[in-house]
N, C-alpha and C. Protein backbone atom coordinates (compact mmCIF):
# COMPACT_ATOMS: atom_id res chain seq x y z
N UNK A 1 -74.52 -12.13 11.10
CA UNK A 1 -73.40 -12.50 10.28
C UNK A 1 -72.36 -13.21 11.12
N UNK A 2 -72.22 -14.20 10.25
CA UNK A 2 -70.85 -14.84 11.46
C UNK A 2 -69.26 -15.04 10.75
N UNK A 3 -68.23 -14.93 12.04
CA UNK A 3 -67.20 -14.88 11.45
C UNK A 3 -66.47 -13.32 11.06
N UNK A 4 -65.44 -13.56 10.12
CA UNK A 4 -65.06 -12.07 9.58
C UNK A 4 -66.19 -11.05 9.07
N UNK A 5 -67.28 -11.69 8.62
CA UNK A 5 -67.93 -10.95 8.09
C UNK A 5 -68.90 -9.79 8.85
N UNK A 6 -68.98 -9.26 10.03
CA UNK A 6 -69.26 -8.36 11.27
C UNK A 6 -70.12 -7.47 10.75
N UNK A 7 -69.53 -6.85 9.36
CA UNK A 7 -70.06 -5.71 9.66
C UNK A 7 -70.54 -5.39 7.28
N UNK A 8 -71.62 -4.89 6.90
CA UNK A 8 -71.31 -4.68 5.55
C UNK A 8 -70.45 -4.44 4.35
N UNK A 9 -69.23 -3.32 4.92
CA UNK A 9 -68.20 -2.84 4.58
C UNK A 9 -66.85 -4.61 4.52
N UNK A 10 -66.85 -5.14 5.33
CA UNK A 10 -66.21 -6.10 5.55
C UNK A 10 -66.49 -7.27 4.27
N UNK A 11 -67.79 -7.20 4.68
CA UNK A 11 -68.63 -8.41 3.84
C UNK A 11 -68.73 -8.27 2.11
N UNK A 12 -69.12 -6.46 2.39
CA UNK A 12 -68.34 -6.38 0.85
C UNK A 12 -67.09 -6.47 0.33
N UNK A 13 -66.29 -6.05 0.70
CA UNK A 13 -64.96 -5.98 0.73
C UNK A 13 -64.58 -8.15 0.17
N UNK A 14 -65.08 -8.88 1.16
CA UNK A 14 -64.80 -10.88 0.83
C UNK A 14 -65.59 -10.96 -0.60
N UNK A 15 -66.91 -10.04 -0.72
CA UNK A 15 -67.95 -10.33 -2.17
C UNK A 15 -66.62 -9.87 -3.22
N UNK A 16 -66.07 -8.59 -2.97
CA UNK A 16 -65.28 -8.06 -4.46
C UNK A 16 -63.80 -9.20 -4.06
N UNK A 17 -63.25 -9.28 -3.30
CA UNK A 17 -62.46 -9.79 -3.33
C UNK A 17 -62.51 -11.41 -3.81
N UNK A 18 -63.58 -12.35 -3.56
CA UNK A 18 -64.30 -13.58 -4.27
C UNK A 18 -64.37 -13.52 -5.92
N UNK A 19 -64.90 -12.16 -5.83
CA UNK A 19 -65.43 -12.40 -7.74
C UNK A 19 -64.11 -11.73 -8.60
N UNK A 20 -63.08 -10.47 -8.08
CA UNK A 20 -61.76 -10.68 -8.24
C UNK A 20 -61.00 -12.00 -8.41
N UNK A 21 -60.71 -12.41 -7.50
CA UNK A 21 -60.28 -14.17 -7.48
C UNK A 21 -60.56 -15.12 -8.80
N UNK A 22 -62.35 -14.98 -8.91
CA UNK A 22 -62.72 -15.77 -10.27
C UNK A 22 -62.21 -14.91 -11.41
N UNK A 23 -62.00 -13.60 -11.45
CA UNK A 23 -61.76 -13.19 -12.64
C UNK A 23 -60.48 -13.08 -13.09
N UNK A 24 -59.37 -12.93 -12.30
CA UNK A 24 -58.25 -13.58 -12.27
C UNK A 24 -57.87 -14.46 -12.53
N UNK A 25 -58.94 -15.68 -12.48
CA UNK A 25 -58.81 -17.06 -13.09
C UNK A 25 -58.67 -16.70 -14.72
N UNK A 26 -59.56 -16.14 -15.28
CA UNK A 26 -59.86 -16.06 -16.49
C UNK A 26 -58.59 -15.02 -16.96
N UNK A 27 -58.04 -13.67 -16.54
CA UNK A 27 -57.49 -13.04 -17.14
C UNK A 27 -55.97 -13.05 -16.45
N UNK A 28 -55.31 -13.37 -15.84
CA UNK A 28 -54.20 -14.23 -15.50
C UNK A 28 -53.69 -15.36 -15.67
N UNK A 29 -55.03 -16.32 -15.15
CA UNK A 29 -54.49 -17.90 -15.00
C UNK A 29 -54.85 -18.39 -16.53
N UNK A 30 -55.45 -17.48 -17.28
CA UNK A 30 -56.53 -18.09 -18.73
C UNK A 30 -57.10 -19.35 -19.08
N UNK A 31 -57.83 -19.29 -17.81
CA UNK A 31 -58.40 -20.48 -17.58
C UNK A 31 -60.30 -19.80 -18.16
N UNK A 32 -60.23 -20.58 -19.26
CA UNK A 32 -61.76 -20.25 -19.95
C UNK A 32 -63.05 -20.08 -19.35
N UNK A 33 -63.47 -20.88 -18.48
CA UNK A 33 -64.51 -21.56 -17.91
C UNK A 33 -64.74 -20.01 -16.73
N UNK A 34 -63.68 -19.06 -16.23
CA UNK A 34 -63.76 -18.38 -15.17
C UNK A 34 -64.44 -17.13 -16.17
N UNK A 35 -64.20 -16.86 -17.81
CA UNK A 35 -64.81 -15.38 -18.39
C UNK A 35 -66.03 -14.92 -17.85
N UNK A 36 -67.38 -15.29 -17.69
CA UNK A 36 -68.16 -15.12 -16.99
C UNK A 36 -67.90 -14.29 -15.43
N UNK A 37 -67.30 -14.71 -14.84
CA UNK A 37 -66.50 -14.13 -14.21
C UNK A 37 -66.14 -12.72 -14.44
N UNK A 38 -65.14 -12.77 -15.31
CA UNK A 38 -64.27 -11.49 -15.37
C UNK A 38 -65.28 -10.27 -16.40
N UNK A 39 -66.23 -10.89 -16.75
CA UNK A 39 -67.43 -10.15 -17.40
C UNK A 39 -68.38 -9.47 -16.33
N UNK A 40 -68.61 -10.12 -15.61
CA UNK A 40 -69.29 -9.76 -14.70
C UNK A 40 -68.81 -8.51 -13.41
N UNK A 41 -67.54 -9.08 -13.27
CA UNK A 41 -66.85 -8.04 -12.41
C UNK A 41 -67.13 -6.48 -12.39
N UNK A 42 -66.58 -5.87 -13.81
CA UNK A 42 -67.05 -4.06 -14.12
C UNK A 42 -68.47 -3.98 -14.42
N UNK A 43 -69.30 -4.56 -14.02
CA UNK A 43 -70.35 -4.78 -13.87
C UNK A 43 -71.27 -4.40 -12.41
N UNK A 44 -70.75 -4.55 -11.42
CA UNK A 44 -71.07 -4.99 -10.28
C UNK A 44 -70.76 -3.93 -9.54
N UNK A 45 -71.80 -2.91 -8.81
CA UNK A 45 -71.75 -2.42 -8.04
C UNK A 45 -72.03 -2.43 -6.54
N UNK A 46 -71.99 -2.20 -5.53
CA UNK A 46 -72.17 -2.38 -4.03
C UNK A 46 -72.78 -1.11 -3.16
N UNK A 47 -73.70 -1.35 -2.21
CA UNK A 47 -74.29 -0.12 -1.98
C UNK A 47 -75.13 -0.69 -0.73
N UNK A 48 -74.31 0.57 0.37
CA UNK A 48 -75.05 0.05 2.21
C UNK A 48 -75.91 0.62 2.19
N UNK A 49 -77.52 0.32 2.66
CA UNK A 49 -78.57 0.95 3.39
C UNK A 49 -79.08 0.19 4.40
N UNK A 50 -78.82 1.00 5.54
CA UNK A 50 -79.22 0.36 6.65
C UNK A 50 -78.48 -0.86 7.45
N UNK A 51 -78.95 -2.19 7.24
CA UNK A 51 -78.23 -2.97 7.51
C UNK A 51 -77.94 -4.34 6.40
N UNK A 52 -78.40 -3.47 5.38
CA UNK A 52 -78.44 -4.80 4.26
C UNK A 52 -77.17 -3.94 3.19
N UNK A 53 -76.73 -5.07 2.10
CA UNK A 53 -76.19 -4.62 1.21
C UNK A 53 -76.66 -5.02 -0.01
N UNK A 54 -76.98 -4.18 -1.07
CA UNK A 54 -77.37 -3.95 -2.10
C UNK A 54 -76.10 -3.73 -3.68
N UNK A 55 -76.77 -5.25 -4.39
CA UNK A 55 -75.66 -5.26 -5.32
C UNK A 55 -76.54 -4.52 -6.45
N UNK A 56 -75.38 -3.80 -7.05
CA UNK A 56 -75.92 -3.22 -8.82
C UNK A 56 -75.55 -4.00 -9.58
N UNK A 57 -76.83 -4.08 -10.86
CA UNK A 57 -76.00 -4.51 -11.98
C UNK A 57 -75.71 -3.32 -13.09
N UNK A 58 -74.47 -2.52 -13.89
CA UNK A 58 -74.70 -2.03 -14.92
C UNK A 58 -74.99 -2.83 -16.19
N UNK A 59 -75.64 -2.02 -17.04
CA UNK A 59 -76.30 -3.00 -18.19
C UNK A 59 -75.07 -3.06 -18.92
N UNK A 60 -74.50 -2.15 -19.35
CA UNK A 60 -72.58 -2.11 -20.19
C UNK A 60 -71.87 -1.71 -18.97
N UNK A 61 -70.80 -2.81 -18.91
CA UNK A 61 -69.52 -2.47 -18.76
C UNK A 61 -68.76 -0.64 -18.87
N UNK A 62 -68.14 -0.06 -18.01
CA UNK A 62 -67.27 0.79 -18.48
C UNK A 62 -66.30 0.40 -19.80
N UNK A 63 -66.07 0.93 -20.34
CA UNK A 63 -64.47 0.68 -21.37
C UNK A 63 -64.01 1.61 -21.27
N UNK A 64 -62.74 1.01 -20.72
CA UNK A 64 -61.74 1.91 -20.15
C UNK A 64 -61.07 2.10 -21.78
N UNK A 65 -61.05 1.25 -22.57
CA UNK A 65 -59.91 1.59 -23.91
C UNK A 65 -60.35 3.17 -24.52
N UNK A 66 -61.78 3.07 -24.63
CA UNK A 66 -61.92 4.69 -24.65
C UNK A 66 -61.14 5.96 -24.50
N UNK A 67 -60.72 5.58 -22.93
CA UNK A 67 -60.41 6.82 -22.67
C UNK A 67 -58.63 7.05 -22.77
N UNK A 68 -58.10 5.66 -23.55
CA UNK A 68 -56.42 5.78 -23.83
C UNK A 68 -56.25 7.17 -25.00
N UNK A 69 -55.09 7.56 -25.11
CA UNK A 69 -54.65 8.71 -25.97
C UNK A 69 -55.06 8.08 -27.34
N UNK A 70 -55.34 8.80 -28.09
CA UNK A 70 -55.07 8.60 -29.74
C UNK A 70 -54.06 7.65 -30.00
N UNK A 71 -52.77 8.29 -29.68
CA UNK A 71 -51.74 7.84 -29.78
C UNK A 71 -50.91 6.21 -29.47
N UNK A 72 -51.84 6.10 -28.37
CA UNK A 72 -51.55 5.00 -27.72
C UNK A 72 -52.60 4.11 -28.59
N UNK A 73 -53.76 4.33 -28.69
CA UNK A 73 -54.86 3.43 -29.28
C UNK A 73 -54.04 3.78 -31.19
N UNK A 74 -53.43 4.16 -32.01
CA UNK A 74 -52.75 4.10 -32.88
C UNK A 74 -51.64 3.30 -32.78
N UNK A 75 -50.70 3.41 -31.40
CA UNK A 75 -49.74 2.24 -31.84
C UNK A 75 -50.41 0.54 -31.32
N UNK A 76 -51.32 0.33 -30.79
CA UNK A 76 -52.27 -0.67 -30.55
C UNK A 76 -52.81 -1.04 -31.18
N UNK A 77 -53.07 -0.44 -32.55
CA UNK A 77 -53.55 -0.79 -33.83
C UNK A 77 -52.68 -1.35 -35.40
N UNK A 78 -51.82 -0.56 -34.86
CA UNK A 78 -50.30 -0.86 -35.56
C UNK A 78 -49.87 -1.79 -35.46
N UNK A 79 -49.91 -2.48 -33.77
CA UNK A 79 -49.36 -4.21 -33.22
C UNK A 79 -50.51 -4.65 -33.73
N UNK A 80 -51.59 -4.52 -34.42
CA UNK A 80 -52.08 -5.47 -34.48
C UNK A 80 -51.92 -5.97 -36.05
N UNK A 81 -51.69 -5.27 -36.74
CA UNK A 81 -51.22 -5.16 -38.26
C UNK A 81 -49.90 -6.19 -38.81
N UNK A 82 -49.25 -6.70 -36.92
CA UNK A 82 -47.69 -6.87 -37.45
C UNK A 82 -48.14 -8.88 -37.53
N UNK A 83 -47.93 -9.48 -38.51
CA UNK A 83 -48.14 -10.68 -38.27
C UNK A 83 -46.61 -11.67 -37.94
N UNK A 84 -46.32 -11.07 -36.82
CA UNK A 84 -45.57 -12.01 -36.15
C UNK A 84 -46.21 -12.50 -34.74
N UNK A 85 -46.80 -11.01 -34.04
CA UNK A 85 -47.29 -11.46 -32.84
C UNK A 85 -48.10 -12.64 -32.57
N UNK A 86 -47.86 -12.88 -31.48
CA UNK A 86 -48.48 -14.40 -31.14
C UNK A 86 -50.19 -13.92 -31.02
N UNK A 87 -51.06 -15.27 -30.84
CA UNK A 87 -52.58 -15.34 -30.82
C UNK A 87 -52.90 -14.57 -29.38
N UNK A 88 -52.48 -15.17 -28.98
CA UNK A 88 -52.69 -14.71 -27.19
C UNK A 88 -51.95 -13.09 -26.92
N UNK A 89 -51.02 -13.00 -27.41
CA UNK A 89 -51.12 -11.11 -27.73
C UNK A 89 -52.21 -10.63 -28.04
N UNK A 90 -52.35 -10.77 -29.33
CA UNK A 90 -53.25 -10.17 -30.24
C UNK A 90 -54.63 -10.20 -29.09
N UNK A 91 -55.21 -11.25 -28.86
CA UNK A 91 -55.90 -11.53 -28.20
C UNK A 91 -56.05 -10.62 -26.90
N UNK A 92 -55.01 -10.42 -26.01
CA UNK A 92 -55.34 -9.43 -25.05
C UNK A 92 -54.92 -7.66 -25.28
N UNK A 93 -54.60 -7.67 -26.54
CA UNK A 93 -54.58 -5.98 -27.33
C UNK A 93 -56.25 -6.18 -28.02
N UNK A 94 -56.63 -6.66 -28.41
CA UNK A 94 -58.09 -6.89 -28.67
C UNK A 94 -58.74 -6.66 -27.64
N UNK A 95 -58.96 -7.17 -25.95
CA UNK A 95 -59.40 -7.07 -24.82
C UNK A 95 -60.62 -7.96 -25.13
């Protein structure tokens, strides 16, 4: 390996931090073309044996909205009812 990349831990560390970067494109910068990206991300696991590194794929995503309160996933449902909010709200209360 050459450069910063020395050692697995390192090398993973530039892989999550790379595909972070692209997915940031998509869910910050909302730049379209990067979703793939940000799909892929909670997806992607990492795993040392030996001297190689080994990527996972999960088949689903975690969803984290799951595990919000009732309460919270009720008033999130409520904003979505109100037709003033803008598209791009709605849009990231949707996820």
């Amino acid at each position: 390996m050459e450069g910063n990349a020395k050692s697995l831990c390192s090398l993973k560390v530039r892989i999550c931090d790379a595909l972070k970067w692209l997915a940031d494109g998509f869910h910050k910068r909302h730049n379209p073309s990067m979703k793939p990206y940000a799909l892929l991300k909670p997806q992607m696991r990492y795993e040392a044996q030996g001297d190689s590194l080994i990527v996972q794929l999960r088949k689903h995503p975690i969803l984290y909205r799951d595990y919000l309160a009732p309460s919270t996933l009720d008033k999130l449902n409520s904003t979505l009812q109100r037709p003033d909010i803008s598209d791009d709200f709605r849009a990231q209360i949707q996820g």
